[in-house]
C-alpha atoms as a PDB file:
ATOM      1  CA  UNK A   1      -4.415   4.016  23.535  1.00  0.00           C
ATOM      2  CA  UNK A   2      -5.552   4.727  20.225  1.00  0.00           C
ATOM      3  CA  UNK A   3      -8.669   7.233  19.115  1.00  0.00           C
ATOM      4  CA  UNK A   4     -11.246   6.034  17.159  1.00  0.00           C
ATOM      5  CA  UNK A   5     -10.760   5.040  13.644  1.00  0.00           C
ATOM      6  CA  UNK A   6     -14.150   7.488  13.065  1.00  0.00           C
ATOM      7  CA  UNK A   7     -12.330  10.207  14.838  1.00  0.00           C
ATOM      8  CA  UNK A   8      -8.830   9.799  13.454  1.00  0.00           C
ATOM      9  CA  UNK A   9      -8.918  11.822   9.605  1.00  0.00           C
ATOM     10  CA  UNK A  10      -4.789  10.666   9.018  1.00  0.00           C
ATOM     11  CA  UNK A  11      -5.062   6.820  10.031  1.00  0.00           C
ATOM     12  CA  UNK A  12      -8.360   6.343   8.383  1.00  0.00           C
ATOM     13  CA  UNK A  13      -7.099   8.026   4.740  1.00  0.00           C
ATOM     14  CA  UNK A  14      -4.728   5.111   5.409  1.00  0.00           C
ATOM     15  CA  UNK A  15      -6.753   2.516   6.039  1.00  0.00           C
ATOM     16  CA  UNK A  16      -8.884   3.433   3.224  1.00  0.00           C
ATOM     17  CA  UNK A  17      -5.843   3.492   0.903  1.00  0.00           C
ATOM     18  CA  UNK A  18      -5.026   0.028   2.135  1.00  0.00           C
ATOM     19  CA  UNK A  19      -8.510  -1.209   1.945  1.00  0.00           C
ATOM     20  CA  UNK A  20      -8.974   0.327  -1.411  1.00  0.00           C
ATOM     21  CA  UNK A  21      -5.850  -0.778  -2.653  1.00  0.00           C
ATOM     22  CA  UNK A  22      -6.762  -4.298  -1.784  1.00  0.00           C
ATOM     23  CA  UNK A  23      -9.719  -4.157  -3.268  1.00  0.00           C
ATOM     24  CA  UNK A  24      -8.754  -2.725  -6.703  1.00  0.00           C
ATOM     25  CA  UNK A  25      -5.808  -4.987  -6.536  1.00  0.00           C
ATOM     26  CA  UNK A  26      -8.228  -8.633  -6.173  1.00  0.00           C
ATOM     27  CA  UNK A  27     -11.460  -7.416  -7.791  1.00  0.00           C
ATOM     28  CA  UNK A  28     -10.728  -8.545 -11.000  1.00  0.00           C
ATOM     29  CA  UNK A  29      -9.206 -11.806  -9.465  1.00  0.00           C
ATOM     30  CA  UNK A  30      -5.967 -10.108  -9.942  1.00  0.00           C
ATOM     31  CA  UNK A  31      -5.792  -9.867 -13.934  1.00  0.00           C
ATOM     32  CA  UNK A  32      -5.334  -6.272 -14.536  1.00  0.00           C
ATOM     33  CA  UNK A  33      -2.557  -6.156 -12.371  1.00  0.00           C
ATOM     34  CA  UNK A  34      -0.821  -9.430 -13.977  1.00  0.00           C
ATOM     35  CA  UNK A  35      -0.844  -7.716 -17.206  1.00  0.00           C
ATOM     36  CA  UNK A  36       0.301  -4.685 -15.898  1.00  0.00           C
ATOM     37  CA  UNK A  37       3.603  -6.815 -14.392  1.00  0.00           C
ATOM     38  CA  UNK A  38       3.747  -8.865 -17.675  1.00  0.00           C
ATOM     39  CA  UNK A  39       4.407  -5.511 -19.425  1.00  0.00           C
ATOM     40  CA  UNK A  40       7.847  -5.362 -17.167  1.00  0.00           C
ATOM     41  CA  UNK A  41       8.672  -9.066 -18.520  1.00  0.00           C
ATOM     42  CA  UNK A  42       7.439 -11.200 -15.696  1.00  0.00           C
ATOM     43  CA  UNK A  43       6.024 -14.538 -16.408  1.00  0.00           C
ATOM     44  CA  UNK A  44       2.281 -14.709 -15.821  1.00  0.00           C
ATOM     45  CA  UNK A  45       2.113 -16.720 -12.570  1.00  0.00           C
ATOM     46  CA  UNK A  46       4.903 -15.031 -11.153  1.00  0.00           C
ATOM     47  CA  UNK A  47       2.859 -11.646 -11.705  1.00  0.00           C
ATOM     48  CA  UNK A  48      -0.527 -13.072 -10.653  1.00  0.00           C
ATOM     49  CA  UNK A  49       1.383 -14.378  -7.598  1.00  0.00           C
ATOM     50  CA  UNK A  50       2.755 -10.353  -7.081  1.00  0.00           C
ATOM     51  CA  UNK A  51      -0.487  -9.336  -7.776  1.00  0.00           C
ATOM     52  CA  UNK A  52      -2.090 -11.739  -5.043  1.00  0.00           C
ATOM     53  CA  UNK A  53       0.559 -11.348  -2.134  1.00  0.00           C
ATOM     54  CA  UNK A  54       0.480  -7.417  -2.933  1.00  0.00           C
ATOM     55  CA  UNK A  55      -3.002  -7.124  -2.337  1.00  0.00           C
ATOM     56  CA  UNK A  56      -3.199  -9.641   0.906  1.00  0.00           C
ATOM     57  CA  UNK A  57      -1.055  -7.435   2.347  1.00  0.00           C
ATOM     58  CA  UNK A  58      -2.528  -4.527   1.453  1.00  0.00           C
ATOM     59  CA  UNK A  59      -5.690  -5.947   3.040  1.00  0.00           C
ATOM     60  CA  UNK A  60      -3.630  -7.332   6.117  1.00  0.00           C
ATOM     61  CA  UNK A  61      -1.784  -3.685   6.681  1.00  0.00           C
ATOM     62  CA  UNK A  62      -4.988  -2.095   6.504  1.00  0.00           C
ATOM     63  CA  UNK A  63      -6.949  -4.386   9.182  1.00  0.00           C
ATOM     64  CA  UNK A  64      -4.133  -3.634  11.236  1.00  0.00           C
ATOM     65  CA  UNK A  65      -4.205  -0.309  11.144  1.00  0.00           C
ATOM     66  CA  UNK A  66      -7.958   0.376  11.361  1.00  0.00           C
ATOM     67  CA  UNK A  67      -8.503  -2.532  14.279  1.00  0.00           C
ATOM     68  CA  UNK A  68      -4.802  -2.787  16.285  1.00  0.00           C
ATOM     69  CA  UNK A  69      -2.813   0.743  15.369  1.00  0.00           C
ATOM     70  CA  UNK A  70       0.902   0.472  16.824  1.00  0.00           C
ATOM     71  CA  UNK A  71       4.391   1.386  16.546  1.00  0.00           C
ATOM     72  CA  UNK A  72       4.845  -1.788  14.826  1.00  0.00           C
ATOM     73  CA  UNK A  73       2.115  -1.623  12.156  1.00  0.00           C
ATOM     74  CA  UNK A  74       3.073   1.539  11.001  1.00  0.00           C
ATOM     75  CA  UNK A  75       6.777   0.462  10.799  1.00  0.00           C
ATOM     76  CA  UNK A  76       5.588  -2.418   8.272  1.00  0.00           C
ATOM     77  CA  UNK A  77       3.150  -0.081   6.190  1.00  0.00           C
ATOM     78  CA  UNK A  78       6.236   2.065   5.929  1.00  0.00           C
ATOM     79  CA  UNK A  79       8.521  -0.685   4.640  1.00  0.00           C
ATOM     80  CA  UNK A  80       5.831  -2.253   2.374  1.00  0.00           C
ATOM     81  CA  UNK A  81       5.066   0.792   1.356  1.00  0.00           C
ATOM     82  CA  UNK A  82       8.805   2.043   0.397  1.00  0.00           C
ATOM     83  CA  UNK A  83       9.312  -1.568  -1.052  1.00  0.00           C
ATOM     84  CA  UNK A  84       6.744  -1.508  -3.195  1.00  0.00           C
ATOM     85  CA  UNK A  85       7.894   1.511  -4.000  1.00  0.00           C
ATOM     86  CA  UNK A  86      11.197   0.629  -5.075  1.00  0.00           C
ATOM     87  CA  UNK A  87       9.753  -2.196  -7.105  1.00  0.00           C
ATOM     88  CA  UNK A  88       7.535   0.132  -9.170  1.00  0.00           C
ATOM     89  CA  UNK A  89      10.490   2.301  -9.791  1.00  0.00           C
ATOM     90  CA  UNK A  90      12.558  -0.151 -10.684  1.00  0.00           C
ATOM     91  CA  UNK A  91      10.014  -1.901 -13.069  1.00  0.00           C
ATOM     92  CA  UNK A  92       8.103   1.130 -13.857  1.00  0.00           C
ATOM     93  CA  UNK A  93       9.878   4.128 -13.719  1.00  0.00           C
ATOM     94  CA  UNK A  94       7.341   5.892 -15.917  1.00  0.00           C
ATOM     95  CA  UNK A  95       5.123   5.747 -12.885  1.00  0.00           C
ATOM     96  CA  UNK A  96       6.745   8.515 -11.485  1.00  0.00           C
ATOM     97  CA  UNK A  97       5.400  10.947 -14.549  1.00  0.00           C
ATOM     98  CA  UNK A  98       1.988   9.083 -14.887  1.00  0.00           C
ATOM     99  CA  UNK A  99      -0.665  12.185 -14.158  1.00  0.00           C
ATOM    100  CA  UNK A 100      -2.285  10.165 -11.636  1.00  0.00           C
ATOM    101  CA  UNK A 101       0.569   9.382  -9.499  1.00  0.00           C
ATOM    102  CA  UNK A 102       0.583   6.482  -8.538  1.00  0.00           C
ATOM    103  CA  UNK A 103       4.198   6.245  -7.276  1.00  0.00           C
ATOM    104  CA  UNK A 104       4.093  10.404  -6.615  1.00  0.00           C
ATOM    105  CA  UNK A 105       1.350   9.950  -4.359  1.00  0.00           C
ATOM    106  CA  UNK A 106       3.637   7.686  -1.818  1.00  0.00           C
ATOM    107  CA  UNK A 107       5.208  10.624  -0.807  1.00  0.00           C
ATOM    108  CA  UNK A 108       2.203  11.981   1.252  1.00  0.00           C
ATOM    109  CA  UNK A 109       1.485   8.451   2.144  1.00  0.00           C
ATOM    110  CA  UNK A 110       4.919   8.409   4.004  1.00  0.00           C
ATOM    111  CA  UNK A 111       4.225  11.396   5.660  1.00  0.00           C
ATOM    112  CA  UNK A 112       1.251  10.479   7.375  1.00  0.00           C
ATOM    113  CA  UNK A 113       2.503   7.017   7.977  1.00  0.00           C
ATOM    114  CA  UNK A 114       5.845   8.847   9.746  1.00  0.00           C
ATOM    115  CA  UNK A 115       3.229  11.132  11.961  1.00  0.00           C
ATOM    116  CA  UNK A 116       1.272   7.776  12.802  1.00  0.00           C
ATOM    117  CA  UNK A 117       4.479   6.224  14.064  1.00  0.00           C
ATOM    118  CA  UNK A 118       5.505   9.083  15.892  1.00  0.00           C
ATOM    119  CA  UNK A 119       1.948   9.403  17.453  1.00  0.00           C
ATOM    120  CA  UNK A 120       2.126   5.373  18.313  1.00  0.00           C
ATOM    121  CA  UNK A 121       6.026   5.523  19.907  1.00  0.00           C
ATOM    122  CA  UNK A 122       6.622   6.257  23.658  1.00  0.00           C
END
């Protein structure tokens, strides 16, 4: 059984990353993020449409985690996560150098993800 999303520091940081991510993704009705994909060479409905199923399932991975935490829902944070990952590297390798890091920051996102899972396994 899981501990309280209130008394859990590592799964909420993750849910608020989801949440958050969501949220920054869909605010806008997804046009920052379409021009950021149009930059790569992406058509515009094919990067609102990235930009839209990107941040549904951020929103979907983070209910998950905060209301139902499993084995299973920290499995699919970790692909989506690597995924999208591999995505932004491929498309926008200059990610990796950006001073905010967005792509660096992954790394400790993995980590806790990897100590959820192992919490969540039998």
């Amino acid at each position: 059984m899981s501990r309280p999303l209130r008394r859990d520091g590592p799964r909420a940081a993750l849910v608020l990353v989801w949440l958050g991510t969501a949220a920054a993704s869909l605010w806008d009705g997804g046009t920052h993020g379409q021009a950021l994909l149009q930059a790569t060479g992406l058509g515009a409905s094919m990067a609102l449409t990235l930009v839209w199923a990107g941040g549904l399932w951020d929103l979907a991975v983070g209910l998950w985690l905060a209301c139902a935490p499993s084995a299973q829902a920290y499995r699919w944070a970790l692909w989506g996560m690597l995924a999208m990952t591999a995505l932004g590297t491929a498309w926008m390798p200059a990610l990796w150098l950006d001073p905010m890091g967005p792509l660096l920051k992954n790394l400790a996102i993995a980590a806790l993800l990897l100590q959820g899972l192992q919490r969540h396994t039998p």
